[in-house]
C-alpha atoms as a PDB file:
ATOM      1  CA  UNK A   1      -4.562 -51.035 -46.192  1.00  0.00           C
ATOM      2  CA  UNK A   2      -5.211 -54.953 -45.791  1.00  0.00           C
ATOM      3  CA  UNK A   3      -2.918 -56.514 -43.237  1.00  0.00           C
ATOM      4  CA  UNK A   4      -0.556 -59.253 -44.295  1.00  0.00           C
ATOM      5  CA  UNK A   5      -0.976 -62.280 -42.022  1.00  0.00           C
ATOM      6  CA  UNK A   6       1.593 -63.332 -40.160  1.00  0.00           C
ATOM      7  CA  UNK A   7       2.846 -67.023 -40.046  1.00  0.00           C
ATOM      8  CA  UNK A   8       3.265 -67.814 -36.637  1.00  0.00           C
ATOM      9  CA  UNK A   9       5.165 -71.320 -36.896  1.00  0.00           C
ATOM     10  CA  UNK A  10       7.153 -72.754 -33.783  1.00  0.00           C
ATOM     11  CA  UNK A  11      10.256 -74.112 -35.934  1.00  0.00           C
ATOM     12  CA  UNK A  12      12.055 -77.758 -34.610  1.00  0.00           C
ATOM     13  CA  UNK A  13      15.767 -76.949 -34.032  1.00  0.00           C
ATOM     14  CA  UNK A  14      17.772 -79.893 -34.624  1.00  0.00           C
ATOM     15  CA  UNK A  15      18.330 -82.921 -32.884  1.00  0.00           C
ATOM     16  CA  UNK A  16      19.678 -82.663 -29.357  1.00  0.00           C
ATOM     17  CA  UNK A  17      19.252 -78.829 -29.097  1.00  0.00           C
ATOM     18  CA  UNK A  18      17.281 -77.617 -26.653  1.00  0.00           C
ATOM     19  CA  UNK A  19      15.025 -74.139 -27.619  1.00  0.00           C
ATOM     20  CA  UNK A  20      14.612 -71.300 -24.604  1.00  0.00           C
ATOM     21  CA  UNK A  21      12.042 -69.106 -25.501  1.00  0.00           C
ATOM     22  CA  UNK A  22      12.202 -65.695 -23.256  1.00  0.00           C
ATOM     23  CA  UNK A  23       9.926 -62.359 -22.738  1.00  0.00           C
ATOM     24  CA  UNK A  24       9.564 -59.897 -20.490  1.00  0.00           C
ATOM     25  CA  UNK A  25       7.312 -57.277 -19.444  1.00  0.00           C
ATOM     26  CA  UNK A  26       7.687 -54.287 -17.075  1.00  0.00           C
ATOM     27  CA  UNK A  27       4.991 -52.323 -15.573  1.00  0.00           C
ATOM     28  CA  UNK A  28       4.431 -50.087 -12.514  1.00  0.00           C
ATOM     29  CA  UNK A  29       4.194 -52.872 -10.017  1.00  0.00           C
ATOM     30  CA  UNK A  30       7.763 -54.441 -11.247  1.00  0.00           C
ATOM     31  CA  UNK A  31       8.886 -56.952 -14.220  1.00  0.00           C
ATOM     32  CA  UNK A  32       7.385 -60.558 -14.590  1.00  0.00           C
ATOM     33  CA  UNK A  33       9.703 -62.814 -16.799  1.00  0.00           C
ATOM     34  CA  UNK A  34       8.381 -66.078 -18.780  1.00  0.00           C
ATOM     35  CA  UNK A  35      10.535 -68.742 -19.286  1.00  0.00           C
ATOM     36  CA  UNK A  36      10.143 -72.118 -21.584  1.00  0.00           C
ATOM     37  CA  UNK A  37      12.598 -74.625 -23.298  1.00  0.00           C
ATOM     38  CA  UNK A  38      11.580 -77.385 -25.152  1.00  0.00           C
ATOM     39  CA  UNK A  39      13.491 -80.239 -26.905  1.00  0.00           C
ATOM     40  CA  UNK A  40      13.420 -80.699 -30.794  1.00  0.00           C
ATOM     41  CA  UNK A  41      10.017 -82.467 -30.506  1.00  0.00           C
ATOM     42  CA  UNK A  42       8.532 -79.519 -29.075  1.00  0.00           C
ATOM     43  CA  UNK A  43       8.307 -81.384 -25.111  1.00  0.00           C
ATOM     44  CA  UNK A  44       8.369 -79.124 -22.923  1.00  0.00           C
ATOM     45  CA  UNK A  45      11.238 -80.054 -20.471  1.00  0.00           C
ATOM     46  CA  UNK A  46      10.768 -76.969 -17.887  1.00  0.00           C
ATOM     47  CA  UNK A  47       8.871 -73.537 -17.526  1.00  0.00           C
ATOM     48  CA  UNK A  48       9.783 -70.904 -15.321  1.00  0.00           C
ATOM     49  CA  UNK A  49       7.378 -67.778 -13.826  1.00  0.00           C
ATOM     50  CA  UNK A  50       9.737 -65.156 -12.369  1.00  0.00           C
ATOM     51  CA  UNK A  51       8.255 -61.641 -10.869  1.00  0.00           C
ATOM     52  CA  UNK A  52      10.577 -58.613  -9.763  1.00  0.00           C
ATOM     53  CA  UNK A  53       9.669 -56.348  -7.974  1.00  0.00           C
ATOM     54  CA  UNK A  54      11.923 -53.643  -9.079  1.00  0.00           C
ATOM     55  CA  UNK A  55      11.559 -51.208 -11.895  1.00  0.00           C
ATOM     56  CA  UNK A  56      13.019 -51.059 -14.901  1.00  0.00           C
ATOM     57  CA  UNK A  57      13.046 -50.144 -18.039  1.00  0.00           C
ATOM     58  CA  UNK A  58      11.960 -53.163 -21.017  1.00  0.00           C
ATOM     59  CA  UNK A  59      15.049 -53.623 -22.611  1.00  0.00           C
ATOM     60  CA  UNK A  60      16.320 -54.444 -19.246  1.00  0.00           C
ATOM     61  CA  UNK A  61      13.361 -56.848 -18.406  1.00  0.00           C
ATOM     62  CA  UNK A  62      14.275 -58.314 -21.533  1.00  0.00           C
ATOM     63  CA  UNK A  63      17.894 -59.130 -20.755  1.00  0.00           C
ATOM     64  CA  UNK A  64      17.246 -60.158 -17.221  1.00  0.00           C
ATOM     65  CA  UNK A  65      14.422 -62.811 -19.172  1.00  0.00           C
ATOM     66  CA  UNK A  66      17.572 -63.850 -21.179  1.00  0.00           C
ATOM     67  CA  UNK A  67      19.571 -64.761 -18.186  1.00  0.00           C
ATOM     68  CA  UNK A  68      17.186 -66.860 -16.368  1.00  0.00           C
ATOM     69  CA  UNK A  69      16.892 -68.960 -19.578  1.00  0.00           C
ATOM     70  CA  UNK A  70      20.203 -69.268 -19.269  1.00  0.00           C
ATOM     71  CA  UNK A  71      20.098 -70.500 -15.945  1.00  0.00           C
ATOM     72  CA  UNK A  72      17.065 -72.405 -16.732  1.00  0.00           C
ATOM     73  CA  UNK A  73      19.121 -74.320 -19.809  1.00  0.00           C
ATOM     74  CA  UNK A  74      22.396 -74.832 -17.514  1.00  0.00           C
ATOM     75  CA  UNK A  75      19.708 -76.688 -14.639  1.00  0.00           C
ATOM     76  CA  UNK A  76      18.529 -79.063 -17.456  1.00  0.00           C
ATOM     77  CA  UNK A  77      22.638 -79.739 -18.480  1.00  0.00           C
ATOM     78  CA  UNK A  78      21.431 -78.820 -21.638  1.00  0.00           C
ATOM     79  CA  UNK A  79      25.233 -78.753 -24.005  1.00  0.00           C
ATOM     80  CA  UNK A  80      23.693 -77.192 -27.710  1.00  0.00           C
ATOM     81  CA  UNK A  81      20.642 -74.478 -26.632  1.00  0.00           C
ATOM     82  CA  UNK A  82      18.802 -72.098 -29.203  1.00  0.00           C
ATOM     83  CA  UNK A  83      17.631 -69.152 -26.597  1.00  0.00           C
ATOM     84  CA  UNK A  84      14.612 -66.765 -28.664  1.00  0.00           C
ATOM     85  CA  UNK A  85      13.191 -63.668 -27.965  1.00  0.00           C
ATOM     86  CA  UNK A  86      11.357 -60.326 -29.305  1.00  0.00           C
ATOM     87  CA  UNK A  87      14.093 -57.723 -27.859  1.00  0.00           C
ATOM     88  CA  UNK A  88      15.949 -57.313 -31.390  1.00  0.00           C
ATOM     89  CA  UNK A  89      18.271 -54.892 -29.533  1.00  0.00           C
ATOM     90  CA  UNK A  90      20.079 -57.077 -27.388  1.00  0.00           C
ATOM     91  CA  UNK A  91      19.979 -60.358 -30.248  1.00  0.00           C
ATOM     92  CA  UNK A  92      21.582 -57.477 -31.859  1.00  0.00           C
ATOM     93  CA  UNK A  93      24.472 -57.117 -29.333  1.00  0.00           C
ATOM     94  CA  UNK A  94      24.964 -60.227 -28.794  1.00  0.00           C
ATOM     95  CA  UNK A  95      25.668 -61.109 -32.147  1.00  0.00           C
ATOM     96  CA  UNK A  96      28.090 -58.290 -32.416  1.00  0.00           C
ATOM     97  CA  UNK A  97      31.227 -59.701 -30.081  1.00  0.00           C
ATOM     98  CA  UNK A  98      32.611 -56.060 -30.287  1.00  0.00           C
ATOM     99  CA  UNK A  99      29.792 -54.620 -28.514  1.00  0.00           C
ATOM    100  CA  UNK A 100      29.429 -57.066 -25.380  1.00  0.00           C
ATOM    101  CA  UNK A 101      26.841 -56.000 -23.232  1.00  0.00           C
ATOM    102  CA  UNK A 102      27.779 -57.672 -20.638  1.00  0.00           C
ATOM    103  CA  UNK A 103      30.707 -60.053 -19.610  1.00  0.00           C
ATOM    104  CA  UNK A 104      28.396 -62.251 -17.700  1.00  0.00           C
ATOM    105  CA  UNK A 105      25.960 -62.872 -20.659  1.00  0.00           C
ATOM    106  CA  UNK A 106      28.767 -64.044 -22.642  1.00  0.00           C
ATOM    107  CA  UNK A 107      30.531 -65.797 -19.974  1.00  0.00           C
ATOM    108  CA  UNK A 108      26.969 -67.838 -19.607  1.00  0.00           C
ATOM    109  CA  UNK A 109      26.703 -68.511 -23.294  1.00  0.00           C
ATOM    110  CA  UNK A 110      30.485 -70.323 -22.952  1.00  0.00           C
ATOM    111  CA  UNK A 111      29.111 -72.877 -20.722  1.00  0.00           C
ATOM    112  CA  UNK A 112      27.208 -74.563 -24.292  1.00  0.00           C
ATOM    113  CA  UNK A 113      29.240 -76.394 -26.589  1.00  0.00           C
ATOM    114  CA  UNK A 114      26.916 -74.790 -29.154  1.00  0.00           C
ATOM    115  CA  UNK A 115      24.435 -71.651 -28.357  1.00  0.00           C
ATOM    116  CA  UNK A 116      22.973 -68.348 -30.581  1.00  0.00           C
ATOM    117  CA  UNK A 117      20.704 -65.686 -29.334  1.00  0.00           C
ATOM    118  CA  UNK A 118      17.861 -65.702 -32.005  1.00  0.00           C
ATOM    119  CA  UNK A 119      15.182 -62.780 -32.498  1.00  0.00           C
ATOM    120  CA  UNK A 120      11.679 -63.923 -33.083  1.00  0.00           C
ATOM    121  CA  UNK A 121       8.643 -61.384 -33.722  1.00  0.00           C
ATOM    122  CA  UNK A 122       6.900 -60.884 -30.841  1.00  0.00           C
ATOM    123  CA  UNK A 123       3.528 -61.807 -31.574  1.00  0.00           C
ATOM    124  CA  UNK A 124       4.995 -65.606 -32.509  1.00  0.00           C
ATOM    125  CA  UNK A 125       6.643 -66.181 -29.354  1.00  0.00           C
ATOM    126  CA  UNK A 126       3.055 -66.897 -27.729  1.00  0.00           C
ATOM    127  CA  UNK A 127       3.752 -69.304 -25.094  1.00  0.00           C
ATOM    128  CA  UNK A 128       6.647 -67.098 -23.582  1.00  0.00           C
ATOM    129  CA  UNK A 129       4.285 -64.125 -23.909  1.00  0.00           C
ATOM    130  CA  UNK A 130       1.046 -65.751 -22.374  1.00  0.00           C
END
């Protein structure tokens, strides 16, 4: 079966909005969380490295990624932020305002005048991931 190539395109948001790409990975040792926004030129305004040592399982990692970008976003006063990441599961709930996951995540997301939770495919959210 030939494999369809994927198109692996980092996407401008719109002027003024600030993008927070987020992943996570967990492992025996503890989590280590990668952090990046960039502005709608692609700049990078700020990365952040973060390493746990706790254990967890990844959709936790994940969501603990999610929060430091949106700590990371709040430090840079950023008002209209687009935050991606590979965890479709918690995009998921997040988009669903009946299922909060947490009162805290959405508490954090009503400190933007404008911000969505966006899933991107894993393999295309490379500088997060690296």
């Amino acid at each position: 079966v030939p494999r369809v190539p994927r198109i692996c395109k980092w996407e401008k948001p719109s002027e003024g909005v600030t993008k927070v790409n987020v992943d996570a990975s967990a492992n025996a040792n503890g989590i280590s969380l990668a952090i990046i926004a960039r502005d709608s030129d692609g700049f990078v305004l700020s990365e952040k490295m973060v390493f746990i040592n706790r254990m967890v399982n990844s959709e936790w990692a994940e969501l603990d990624a999610l929060f430091e970008g949106f700590r990371l976003a709040q430090s840079l006063n950023s008002d209209k932020v687009i935050f991606e990441m590979g965890c479709a599961c918690i995009v998921n709930r997040f988009r669903k305002q009946k299922e909060d996951i947490t009162i805290l995540g959405h508490c954090m997301l009503d400190s933007f005048s404008k911000a969505d939770v966006n899933w991107v495919d894993r393999g295309c959210n490379k500088l997060a991931d690296s």
